[in-house]
N, C-alpha and C. Protein backbone atom coordinates (compact mmCIF):
# COMPACT_ATOMS: atom_id res chain seq x y z
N UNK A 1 3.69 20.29 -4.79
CA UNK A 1 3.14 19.11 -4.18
C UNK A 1 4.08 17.93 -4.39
N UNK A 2 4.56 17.60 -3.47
CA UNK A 2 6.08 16.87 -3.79
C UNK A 2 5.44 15.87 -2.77
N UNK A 3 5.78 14.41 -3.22
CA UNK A 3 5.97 13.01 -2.33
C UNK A 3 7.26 12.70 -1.89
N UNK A 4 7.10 11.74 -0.31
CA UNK A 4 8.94 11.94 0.09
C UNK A 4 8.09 10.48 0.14
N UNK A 5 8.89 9.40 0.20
CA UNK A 5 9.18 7.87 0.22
C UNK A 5 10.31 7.85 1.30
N UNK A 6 9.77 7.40 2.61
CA UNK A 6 11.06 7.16 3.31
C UNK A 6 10.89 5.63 4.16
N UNK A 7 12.17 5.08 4.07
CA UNK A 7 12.17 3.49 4.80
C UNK A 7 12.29 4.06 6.23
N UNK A 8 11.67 3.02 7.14
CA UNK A 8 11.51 3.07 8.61
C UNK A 8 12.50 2.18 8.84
N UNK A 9 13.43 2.85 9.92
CA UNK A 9 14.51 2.01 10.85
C UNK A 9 13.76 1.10 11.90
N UNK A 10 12.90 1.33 12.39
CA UNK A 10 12.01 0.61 13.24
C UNK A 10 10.26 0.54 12.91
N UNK A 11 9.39 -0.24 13.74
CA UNK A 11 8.18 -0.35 13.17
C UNK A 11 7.21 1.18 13.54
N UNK A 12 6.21 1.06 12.60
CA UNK A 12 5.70 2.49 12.73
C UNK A 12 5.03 2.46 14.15
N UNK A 13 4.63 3.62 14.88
CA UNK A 13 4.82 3.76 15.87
C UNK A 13 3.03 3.72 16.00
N UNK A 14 2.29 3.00 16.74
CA UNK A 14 0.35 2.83 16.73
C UNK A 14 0.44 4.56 17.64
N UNK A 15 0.18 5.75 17.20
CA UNK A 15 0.36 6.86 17.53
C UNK A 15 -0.96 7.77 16.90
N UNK A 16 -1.13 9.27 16.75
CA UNK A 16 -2.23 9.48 16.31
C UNK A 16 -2.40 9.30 14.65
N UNK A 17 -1.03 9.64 14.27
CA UNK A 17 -0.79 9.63 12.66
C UNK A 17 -1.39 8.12 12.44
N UNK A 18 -0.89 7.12 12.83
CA UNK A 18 -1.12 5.74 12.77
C UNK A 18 -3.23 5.83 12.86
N UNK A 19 -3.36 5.95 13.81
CA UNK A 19 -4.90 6.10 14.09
C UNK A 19 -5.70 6.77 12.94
N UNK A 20 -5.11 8.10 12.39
CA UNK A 20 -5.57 8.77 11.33
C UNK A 20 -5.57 8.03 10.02
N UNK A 21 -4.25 7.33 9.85
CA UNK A 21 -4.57 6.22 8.37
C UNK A 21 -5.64 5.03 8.76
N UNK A 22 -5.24 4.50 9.93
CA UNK A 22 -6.19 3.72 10.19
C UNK A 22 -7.92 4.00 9.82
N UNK A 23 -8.21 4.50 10.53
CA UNK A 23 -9.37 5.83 10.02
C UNK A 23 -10.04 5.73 9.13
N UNK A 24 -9.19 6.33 8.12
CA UNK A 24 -9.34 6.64 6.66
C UNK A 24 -9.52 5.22 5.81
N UNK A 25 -9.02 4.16 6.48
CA UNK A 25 -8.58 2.99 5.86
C UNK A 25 -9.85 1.86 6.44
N UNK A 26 -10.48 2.19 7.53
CA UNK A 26 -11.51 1.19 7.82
C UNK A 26 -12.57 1.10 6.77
N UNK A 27 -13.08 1.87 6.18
CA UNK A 27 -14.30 1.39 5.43
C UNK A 27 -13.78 0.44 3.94
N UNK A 28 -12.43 0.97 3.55
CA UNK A 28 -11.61 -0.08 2.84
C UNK A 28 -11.52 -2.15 2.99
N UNK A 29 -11.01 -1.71 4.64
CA UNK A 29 -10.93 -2.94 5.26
C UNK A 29 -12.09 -3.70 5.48
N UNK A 30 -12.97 -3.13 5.82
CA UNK A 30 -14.57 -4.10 6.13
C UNK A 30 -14.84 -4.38 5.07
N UNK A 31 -14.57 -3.38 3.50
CA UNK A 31 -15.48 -4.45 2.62
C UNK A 31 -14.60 -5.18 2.01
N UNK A 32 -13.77 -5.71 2.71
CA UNK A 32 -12.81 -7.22 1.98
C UNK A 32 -11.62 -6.89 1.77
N UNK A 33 -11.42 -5.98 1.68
CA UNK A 33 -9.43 -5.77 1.73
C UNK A 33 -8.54 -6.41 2.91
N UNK A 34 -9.85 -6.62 4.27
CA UNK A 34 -8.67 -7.30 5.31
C UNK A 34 -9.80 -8.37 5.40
N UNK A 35 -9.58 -9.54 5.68
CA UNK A 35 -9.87 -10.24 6.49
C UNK A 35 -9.66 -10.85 7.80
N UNK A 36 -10.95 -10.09 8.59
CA UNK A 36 -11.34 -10.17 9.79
C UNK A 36 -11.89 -11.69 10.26
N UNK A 37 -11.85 -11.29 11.47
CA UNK A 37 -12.24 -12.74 12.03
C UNK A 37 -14.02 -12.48 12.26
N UNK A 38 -14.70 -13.19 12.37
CA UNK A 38 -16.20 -12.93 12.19
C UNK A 38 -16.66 -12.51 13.59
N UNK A 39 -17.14 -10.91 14.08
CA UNK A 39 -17.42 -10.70 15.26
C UNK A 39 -16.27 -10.01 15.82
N UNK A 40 -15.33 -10.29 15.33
CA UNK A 40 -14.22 -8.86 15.51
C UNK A 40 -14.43 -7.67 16.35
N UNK A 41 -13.74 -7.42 17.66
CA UNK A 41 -13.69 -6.05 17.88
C UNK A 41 -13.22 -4.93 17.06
N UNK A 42 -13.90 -3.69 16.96
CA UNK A 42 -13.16 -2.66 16.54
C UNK A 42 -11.53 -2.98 17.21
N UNK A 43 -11.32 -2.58 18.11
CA UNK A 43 -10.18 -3.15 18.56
C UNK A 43 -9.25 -3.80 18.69
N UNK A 44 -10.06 -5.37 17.97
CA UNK A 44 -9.03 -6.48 17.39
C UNK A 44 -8.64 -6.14 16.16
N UNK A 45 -9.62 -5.48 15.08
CA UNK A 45 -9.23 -5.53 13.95
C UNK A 45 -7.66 -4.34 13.67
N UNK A 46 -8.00 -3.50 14.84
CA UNK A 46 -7.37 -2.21 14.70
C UNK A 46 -5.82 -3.07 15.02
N UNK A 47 -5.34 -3.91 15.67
CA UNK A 47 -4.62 -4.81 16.59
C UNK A 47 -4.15 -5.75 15.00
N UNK A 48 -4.99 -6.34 14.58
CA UNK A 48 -4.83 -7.30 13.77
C UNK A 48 -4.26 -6.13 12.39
N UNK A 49 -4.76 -5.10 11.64
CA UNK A 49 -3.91 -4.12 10.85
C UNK A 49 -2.58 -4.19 11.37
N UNK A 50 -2.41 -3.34 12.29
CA UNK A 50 -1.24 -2.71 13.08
C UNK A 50 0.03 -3.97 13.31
N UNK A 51 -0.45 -5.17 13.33
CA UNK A 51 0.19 -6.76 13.20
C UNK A 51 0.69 -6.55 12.12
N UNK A 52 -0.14 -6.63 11.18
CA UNK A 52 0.18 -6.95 9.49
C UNK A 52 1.20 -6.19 9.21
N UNK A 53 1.10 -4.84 9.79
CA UNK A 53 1.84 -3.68 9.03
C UNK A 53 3.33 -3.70 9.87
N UNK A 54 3.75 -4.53 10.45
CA UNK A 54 4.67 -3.97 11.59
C UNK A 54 5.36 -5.40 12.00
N UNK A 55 4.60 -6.82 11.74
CA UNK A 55 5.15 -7.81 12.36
C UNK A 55 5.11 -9.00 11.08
N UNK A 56 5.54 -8.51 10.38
CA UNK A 56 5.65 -9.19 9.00
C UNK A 56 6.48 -10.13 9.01
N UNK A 57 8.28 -10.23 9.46
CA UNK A 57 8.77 -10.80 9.67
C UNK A 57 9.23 -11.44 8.36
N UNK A 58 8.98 -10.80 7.22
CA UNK A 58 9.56 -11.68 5.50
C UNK A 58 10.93 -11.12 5.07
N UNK A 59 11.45 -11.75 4.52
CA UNK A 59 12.84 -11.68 4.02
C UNK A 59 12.90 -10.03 3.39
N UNK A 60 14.11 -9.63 3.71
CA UNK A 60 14.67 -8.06 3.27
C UNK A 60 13.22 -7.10 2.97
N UNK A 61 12.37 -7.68 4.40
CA UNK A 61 11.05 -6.16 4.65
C UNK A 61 11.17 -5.26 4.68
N UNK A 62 10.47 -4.31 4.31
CA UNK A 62 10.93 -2.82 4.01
C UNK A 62 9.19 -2.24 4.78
N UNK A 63 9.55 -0.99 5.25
CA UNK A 63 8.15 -0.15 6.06
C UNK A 63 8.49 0.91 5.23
N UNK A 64 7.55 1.45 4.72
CA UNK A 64 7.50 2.69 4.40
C UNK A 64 6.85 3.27 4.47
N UNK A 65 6.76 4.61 4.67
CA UNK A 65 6.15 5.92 5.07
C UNK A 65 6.26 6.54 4.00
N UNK A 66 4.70 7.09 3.23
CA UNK A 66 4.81 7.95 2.04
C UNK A 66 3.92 9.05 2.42
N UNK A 67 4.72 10.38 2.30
CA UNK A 67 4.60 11.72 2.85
C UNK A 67 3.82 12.66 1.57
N UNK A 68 2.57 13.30 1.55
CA UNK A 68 2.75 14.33 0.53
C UNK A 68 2.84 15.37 0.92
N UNK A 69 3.88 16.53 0.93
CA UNK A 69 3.85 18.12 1.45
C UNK A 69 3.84 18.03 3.14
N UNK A 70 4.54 17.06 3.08
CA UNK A 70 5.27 16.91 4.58
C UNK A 70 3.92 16.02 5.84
N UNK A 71 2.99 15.45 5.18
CA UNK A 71 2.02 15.46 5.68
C UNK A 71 2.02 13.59 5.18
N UNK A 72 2.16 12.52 6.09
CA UNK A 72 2.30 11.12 6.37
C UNK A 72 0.36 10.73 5.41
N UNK A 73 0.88 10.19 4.17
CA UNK A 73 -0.82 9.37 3.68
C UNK A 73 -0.79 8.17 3.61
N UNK A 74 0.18 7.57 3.88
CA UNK A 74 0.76 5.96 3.92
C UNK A 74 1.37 5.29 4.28
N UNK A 75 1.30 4.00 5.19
CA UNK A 75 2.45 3.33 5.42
C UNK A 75 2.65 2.07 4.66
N UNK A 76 3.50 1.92 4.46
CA UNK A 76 3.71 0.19 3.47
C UNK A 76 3.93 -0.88 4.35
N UNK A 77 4.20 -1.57 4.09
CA UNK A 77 4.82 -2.90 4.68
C UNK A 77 4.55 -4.26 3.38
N UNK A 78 6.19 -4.37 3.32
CA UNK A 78 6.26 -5.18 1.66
C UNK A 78 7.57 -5.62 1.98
N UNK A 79 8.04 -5.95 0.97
CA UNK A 79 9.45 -6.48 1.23
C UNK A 79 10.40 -6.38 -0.51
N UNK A 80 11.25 -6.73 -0.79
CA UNK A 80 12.13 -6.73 -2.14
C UNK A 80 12.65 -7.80 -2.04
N UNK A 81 12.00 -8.96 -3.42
CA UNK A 81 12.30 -9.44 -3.99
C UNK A 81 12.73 -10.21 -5.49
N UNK A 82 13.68 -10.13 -6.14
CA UNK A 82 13.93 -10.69 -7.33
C UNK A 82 13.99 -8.99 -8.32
N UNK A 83 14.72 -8.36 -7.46
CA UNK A 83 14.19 -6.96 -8.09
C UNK A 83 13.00 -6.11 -8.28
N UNK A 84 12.15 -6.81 -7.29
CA UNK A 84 10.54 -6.08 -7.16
C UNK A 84 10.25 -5.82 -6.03
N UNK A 85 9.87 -4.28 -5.68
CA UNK A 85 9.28 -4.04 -4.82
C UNK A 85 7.87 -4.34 -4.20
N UNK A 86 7.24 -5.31 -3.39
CA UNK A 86 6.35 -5.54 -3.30
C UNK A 86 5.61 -4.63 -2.00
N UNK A 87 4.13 -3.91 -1.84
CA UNK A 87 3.69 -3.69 -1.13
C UNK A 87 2.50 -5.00 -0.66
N UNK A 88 2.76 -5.34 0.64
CA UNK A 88 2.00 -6.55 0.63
C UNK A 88 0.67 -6.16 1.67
N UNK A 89 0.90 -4.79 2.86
CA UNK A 89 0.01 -4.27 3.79
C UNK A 89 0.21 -2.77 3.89
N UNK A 90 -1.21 -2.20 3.81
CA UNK A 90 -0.84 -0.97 3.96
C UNK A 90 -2.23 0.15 4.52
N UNK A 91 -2.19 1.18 5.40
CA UNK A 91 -3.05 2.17 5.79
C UNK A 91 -2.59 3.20 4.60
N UNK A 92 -3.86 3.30 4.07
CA UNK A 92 -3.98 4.57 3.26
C UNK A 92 -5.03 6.06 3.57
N UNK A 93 -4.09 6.67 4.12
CA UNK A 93 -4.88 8.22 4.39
C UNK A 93 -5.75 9.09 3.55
N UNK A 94 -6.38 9.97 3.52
CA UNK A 94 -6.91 10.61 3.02
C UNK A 94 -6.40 12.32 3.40
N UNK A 95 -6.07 13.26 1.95
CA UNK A 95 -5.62 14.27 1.57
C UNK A 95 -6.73 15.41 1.08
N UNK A 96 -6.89 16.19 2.10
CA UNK A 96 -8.44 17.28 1.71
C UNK A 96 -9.29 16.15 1.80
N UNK A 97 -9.63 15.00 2.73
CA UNK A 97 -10.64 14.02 2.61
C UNK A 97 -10.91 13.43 1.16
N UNK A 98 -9.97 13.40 0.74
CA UNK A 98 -9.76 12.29 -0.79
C UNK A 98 -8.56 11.19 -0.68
N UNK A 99 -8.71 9.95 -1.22
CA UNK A 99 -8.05 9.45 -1.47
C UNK A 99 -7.14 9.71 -3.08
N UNK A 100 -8.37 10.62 -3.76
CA UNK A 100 -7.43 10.78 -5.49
C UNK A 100 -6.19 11.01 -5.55
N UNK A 101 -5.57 11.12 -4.49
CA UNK A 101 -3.98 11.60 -5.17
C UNK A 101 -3.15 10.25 -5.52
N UNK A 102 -4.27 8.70 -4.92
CA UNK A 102 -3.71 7.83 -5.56
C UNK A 102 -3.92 7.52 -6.85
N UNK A 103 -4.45 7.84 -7.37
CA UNK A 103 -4.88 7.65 -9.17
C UNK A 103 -4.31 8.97 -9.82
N UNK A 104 -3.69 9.78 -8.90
CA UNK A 104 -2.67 10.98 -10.23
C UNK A 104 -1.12 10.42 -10.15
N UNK A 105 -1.48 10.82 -11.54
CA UNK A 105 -0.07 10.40 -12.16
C UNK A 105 1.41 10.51 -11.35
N UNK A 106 0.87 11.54 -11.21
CA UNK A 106 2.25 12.31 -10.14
C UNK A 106 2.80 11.27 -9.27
N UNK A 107 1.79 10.92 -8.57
CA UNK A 107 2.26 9.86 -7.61
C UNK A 107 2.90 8.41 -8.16
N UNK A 108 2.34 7.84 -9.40
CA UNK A 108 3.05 7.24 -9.43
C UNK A 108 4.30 6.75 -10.32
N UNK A 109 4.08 8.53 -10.79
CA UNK A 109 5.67 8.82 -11.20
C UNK A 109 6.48 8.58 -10.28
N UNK A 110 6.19 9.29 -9.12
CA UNK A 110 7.41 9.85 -7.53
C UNK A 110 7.53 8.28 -7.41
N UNK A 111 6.32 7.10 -7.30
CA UNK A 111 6.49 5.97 -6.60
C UNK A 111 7.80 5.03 -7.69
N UNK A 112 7.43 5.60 -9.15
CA UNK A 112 8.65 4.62 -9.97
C UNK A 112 9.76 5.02 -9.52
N UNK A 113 10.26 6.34 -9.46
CA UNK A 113 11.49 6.80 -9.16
C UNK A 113 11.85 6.52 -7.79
N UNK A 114 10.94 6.52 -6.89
CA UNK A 114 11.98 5.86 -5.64
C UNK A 114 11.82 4.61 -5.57
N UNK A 115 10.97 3.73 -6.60
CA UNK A 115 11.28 1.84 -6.59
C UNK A 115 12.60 1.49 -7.38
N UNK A 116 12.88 2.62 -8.48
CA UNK A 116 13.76 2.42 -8.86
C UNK A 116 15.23 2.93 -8.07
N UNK A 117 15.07 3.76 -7.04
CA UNK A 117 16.05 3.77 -6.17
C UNK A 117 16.07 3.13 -5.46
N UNK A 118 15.24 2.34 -4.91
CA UNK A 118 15.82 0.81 -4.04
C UNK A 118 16.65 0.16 -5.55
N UNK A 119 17.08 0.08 -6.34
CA UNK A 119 17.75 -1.30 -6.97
C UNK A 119 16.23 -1.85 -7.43
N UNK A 120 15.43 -1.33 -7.79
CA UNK A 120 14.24 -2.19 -8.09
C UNK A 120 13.82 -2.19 -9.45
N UNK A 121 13.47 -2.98 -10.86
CA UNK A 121 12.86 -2.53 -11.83
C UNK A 121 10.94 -3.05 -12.08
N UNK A 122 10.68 -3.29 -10.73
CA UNK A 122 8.89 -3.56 -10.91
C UNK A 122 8.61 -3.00 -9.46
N UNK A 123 7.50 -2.95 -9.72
CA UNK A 123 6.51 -2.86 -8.55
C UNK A 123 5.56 -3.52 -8.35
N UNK A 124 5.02 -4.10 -7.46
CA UNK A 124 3.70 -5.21 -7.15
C UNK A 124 3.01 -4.77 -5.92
N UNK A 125 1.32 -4.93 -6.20
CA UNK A 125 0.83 -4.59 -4.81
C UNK A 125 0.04 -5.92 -5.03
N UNK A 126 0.21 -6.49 -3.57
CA UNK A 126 -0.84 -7.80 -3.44
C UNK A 126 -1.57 -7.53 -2.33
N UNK A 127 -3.10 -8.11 -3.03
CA UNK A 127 -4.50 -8.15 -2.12
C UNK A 127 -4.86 -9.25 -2.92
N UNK A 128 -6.02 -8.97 -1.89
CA UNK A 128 -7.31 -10.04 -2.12
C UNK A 128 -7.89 -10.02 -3.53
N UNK A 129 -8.03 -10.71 -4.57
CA UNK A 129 -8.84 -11.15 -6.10
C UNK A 129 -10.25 -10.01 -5.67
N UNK A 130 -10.13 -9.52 -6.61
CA UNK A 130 -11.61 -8.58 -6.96
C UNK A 130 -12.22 -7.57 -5.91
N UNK A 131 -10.97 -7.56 -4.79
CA UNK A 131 -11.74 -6.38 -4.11
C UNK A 131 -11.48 -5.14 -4.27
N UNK A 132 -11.24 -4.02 -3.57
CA UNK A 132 -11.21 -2.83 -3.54
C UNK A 132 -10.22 -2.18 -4.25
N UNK A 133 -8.92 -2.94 -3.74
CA UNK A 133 -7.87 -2.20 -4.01
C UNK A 133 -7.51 -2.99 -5.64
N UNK A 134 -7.98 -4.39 -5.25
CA UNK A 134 -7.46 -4.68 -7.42
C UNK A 134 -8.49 -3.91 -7.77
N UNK A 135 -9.86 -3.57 -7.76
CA UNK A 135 -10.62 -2.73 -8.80
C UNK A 135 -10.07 -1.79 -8.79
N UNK A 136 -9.54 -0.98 -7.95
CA UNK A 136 -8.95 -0.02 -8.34
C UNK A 136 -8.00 0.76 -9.27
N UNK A 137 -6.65 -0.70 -9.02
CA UNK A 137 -5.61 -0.25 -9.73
C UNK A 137 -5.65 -0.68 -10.93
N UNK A 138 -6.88 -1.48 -11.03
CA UNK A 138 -6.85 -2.16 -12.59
C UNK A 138 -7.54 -1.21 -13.75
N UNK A 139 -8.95 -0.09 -12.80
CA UNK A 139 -9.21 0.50 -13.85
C UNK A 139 -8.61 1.80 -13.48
N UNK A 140 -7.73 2.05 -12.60
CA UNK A 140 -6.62 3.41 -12.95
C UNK A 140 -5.65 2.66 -13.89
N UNK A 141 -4.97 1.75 -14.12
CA UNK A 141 -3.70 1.09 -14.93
C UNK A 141 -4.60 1.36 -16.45
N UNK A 142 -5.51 0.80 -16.78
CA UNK A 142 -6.25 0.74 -17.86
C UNK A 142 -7.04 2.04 -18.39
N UNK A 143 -6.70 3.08 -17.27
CA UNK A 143 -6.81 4.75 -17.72
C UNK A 143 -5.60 5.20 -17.74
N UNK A 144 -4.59 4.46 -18.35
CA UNK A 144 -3.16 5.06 -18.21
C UNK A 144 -2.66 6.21 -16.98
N UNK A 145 -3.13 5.81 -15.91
CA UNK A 145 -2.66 6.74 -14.77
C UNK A 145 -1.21 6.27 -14.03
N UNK A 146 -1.24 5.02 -14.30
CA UNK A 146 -0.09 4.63 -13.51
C UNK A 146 1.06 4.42 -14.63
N UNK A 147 2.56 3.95 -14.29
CA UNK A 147 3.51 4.00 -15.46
C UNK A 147 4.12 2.40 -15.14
N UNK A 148 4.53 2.11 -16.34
CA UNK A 148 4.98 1.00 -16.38
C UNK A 148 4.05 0.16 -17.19
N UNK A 149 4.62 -1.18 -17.34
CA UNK A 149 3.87 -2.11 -18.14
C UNK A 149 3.26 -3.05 -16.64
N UNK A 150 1.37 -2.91 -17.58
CA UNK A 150 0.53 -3.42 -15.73
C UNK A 150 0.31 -4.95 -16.02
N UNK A 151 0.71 -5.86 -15.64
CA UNK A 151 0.17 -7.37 -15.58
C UNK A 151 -0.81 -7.33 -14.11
N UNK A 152 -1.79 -8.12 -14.69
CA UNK A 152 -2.87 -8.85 -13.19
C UNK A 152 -2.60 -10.59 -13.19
N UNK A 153 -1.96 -10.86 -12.40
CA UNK A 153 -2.59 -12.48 -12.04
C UNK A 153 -2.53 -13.04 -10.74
N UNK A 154 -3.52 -13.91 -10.55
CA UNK A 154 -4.10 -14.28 -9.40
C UNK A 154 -3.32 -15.83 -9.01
N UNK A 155 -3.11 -16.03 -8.20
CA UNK A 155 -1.99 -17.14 -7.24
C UNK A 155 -2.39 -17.70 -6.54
N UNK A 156 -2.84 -18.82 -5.89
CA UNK A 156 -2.99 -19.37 -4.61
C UNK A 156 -3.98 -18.37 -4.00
N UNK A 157 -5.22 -17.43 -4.55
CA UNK A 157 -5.71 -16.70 -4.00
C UNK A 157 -5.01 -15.67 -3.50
N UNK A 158 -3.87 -14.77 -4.17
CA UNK A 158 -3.44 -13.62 -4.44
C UNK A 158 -3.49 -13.21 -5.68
N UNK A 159 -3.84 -11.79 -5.54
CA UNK A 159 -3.50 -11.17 -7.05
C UNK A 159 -2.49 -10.63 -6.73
N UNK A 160 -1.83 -10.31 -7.94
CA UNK A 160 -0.62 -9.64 -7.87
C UNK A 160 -0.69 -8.40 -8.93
N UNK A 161 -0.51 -7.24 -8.90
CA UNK A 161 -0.65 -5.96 -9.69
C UNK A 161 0.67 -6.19 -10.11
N UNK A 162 1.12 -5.67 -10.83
CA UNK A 162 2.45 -6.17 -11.17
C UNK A 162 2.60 -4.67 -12.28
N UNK A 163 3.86 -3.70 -12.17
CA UNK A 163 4.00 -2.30 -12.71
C UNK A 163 5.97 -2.90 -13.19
N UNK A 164 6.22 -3.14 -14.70
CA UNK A 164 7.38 -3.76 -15.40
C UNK A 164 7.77 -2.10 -15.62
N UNK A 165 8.79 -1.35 -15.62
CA UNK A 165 9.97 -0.46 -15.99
C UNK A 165 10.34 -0.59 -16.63
C-alpha cells in the first residue's frame, strides 16, 4: 500500500475523479470546512470548491494529487513558503468508503518524506478554528499518529496545524 505525491503541471481537471473527491468531501464542506454563501446551489458550491482548488493564484502554488495504490484520494492546493509546505484547499476521497487512511501513520510518514523532498522542513494545513478538519488533526497529532513536532495557532481567523521536522 504505497502513496505517490505528485505536483500538477496544470490545474486538476473538474472530471469524474474530481466529482468522486468532491463527493466524498461534501458532507465535510457543509458542516463548516467551506464557507458557502447562504442558499448556495449544489452547483455553486461544487463551482466555488473547484475555484479554491485550481484558481488560487498565491506565490510558488503547488496542486497536488495524492494517489494510494494507484488510485487518486486527494487533491491539494497550497503553496511553499519560508520552507513550509502549506495545504491551504483540498477534496479528500474516500478508500473502501473510509477516510482512515488519513489518521495512519503510514501516510503521514509518505507525506514527511515527500515535504521534505520539495526543500521543505514543516508542514501546515490551514482551515477554519474548530471545525472538522482542526478536530481532527489535533486529536490524531495528540494520538501520536502524525510525525513531527504539532503546534495549533489561530490568526486572523485561521488556524494553522503546523508539523516541525
Amino acid at each position: 500500500m504505497a502513496y505517490t505525491f505528485t505536483l500538477q503541471d496544470t490545474p486538476f481537471a473538474q472530471d469524474a475523479t474530481f466529482d468522486r473527491l468532491y463527493a466524498d468531501s461534501l458532507d465535510d464542506f457543509e458542516s463548516g470546512t467551506v464557507n458557502f454563501r447562504t442558499g448556495a446551489s449544489e452547483s455553486d458550491k461544487k463551482t466555488q470548491v473547484y475555484t479554491f482548488l485550481t484558481q488560487g493564484r498565491y506565490e510558488n502554488e503547488k496542486l497536488i494529487s495524492i494517489s494510494k495504490d494507484d488510485v487518486v484520494c486527494m487533491y491539494i492546493q497550497g503553496w511553499i513558503k519560508n520552507n513550509t509546505l502549506v495545504w491551504n484547499n483540498a477534496v479528500t476521497g474516500k478508500i473502501s468508503n473510509s477516510k482512515a487512511y488519513c489518521s495512519e501513520q503510514a501516510f503521514h510518514e509518505a507525506n514527511k518524506t515527500w515535504v521534505q523532498s520539495q526543500g521543505c522542513n514543516a508542514w501546515e494545513v490551514h482551515c477554519i478554528p474548530d471545525n472538522r478538519v482542526d478536530t481532527f488533526f489535533v486529536s490524531i497529532s495528540n494520538a501520536g499518529r502524525t510525525v513531527g513536532t504539532f503546534t495549533r495557532t489561530v490568526e486572523n481567523d485561521v488556524c494553522k496545524l503546523r508539523w516541525e521536522y
